[in-house]
Each structure stands twice: as C-alpha cells, then as structure tokens.
N, C-alpha and C. Protein backbone atom coordinates (compact mmCIF):
# COMPACT_ATOMS: atom_id res chain seq x y z
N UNK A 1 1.30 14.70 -5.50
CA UNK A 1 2.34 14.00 -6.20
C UNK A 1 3.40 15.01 -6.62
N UNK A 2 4.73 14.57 -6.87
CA UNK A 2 5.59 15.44 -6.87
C UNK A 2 6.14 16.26 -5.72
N UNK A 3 5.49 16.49 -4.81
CA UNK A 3 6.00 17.66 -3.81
C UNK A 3 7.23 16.85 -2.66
N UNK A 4 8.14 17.62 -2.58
CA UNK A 4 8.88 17.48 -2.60
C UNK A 4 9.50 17.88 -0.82
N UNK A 5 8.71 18.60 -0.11
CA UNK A 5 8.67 18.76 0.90
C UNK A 5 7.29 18.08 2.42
N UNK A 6 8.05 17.60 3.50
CA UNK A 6 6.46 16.67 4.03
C UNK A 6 6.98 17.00 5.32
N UNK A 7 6.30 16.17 6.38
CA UNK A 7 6.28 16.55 8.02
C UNK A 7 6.32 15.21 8.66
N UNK A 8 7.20 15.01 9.42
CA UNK A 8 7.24 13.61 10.17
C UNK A 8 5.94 13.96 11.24
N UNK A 9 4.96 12.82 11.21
CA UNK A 9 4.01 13.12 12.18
C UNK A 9 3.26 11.74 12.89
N UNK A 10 4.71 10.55 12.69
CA UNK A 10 4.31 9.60 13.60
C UNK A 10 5.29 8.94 13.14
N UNK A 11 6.30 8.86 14.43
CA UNK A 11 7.85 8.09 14.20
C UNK A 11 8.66 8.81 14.70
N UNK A 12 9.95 8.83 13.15
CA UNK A 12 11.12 9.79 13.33
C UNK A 12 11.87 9.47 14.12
N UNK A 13 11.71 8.66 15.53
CA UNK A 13 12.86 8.51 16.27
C UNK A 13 13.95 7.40 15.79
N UNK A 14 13.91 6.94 14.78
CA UNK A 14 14.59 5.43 14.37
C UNK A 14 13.47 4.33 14.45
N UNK A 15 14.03 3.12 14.28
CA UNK A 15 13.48 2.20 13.93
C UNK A 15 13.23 1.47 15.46
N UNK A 16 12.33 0.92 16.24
CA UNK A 16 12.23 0.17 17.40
C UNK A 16 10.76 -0.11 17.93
N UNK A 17 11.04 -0.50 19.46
CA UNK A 17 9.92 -0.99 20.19
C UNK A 17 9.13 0.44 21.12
N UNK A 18 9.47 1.14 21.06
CA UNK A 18 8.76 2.09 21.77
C UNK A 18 7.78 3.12 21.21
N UNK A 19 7.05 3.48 22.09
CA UNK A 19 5.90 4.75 21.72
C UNK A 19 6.49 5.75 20.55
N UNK A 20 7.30 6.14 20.94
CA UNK A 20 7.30 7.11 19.86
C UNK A 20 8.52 6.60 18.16
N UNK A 21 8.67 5.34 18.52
CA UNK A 21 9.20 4.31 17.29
C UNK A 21 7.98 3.32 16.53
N UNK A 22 8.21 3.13 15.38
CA UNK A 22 7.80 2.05 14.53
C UNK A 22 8.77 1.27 14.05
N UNK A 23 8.27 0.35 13.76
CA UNK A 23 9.25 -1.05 12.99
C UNK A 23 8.26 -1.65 12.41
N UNK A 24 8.10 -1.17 10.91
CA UNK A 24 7.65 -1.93 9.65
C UNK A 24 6.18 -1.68 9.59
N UNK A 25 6.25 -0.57 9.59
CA UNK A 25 4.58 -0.32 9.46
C UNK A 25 4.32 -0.25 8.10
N UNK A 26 2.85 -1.11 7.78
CA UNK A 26 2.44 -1.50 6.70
C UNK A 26 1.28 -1.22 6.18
N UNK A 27 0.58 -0.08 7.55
CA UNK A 27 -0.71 -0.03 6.33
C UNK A 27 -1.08 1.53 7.09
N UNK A 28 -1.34 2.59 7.10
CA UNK A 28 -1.83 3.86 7.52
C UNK A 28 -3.52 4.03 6.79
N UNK A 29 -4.60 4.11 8.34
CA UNK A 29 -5.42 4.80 7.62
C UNK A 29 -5.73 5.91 8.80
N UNK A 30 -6.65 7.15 8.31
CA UNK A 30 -6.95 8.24 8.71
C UNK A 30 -8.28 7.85 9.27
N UNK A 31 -8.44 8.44 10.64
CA UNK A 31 -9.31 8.46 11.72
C UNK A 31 -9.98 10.15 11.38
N UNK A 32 -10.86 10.66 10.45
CA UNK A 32 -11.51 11.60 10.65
C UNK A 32 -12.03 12.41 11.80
N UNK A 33 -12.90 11.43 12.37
CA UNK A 33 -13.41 11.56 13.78
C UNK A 33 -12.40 12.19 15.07
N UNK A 34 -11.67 11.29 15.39
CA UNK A 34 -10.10 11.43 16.15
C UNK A 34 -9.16 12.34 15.79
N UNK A 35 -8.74 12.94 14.44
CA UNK A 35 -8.05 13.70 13.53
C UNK A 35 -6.60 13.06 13.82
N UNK A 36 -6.83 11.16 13.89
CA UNK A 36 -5.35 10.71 13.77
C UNK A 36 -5.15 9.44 12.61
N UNK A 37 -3.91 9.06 12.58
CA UNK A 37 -3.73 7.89 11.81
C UNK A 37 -3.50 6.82 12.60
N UNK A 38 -4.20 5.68 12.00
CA UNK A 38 -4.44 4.53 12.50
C UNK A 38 -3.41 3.51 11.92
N UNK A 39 -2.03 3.24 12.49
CA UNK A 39 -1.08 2.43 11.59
C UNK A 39 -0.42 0.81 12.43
N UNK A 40 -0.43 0.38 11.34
CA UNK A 40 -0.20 -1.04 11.36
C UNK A 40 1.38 -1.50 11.51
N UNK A 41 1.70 -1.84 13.00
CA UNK A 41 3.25 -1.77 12.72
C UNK A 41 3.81 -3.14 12.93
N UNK A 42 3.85 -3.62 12.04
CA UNK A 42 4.25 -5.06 11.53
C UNK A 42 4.91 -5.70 12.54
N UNK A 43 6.57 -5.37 12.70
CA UNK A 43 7.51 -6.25 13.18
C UNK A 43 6.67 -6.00 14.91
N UNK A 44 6.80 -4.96 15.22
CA UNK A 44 6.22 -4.90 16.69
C UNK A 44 4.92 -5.68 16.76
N UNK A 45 4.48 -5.87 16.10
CA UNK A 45 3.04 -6.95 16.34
C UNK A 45 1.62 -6.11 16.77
N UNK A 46 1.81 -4.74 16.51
CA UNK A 46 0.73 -3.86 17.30
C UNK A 46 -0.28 -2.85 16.14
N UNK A 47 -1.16 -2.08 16.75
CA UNK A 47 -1.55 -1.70 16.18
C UNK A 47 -1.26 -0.22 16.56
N UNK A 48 -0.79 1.26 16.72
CA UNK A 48 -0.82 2.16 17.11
C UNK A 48 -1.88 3.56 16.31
N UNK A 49 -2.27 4.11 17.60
CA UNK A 49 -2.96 5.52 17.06
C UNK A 49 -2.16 6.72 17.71
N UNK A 50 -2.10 7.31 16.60
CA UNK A 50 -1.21 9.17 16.25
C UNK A 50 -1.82 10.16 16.13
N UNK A 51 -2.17 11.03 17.08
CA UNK A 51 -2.57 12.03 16.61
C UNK A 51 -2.22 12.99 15.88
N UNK A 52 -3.33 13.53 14.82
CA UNK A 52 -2.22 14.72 13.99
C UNK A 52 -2.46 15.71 14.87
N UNK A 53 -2.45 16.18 16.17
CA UNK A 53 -2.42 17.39 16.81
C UNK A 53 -1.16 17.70 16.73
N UNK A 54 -0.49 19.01 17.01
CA UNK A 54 0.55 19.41 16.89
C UNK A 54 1.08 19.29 18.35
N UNK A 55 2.19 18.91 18.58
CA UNK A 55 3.30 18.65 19.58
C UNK A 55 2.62 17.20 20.23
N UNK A 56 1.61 15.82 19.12
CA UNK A 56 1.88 14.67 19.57
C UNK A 56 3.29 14.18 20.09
N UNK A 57 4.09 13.59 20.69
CA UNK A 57 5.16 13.21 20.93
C UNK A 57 5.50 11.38 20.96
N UNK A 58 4.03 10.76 20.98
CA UNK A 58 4.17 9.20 20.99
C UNK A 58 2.47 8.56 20.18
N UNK A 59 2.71 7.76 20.10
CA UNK A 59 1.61 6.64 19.62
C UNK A 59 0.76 6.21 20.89
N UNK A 60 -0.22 5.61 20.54
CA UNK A 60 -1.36 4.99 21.69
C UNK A 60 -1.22 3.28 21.43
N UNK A 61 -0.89 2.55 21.55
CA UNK A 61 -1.47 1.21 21.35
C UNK A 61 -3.05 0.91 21.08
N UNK A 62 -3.32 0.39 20.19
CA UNK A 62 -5.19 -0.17 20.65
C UNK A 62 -5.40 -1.71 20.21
C-alpha cells in the first residue's frame, strides 16, 4: 500500500479485442503453480492466462 511505483504485466496496449489487449477485466487471480494471472475480461467475454515470465508479450485464452 502506498507504493507508488508498479510494472504493466498483462495489457498496456490500450483497450480491445486482442491477445495482448483487455477490455474490462474484473477479477485477477494468481496461478502459483503456472507463475501466471488468471483474469477475467468482461467486455471481451473471455477468460485469459498471463504469464509473469519476463518478455510475456500476449495472453492465452482458456
């Protein structure tokens, strides 16, 4: 809380329909196992998985 600095690590490209876009995501949970987030993206109707590996570049559908 408070900090003031963070890391885009699933998105960032604007708002839309593609892999590496969201539109209205509403719920993020963490995949331990996988080491990704599991997020809920509303307006698109989908569910996508992110890996937190470094140089992910898009989402997975599941």
């Amino acid at each position: 809380m408070g900090d003031t600095n963070g890391q885009v690590v699933a998105g960032g490209n604007g708002r839309g329909n593609r892999l590496d876009q969201l539109d209205g995501p509403t719920d993020v949970l963490i995949d331990k196992e996988t080491h990704s987030l599991i997020i809920c993206d509303w307006w698109n109707r989908r569910v996508v998985r992110w890996s937190r590996r470094s140089g992910t570049t898009q989402g997975e559908i599941l």
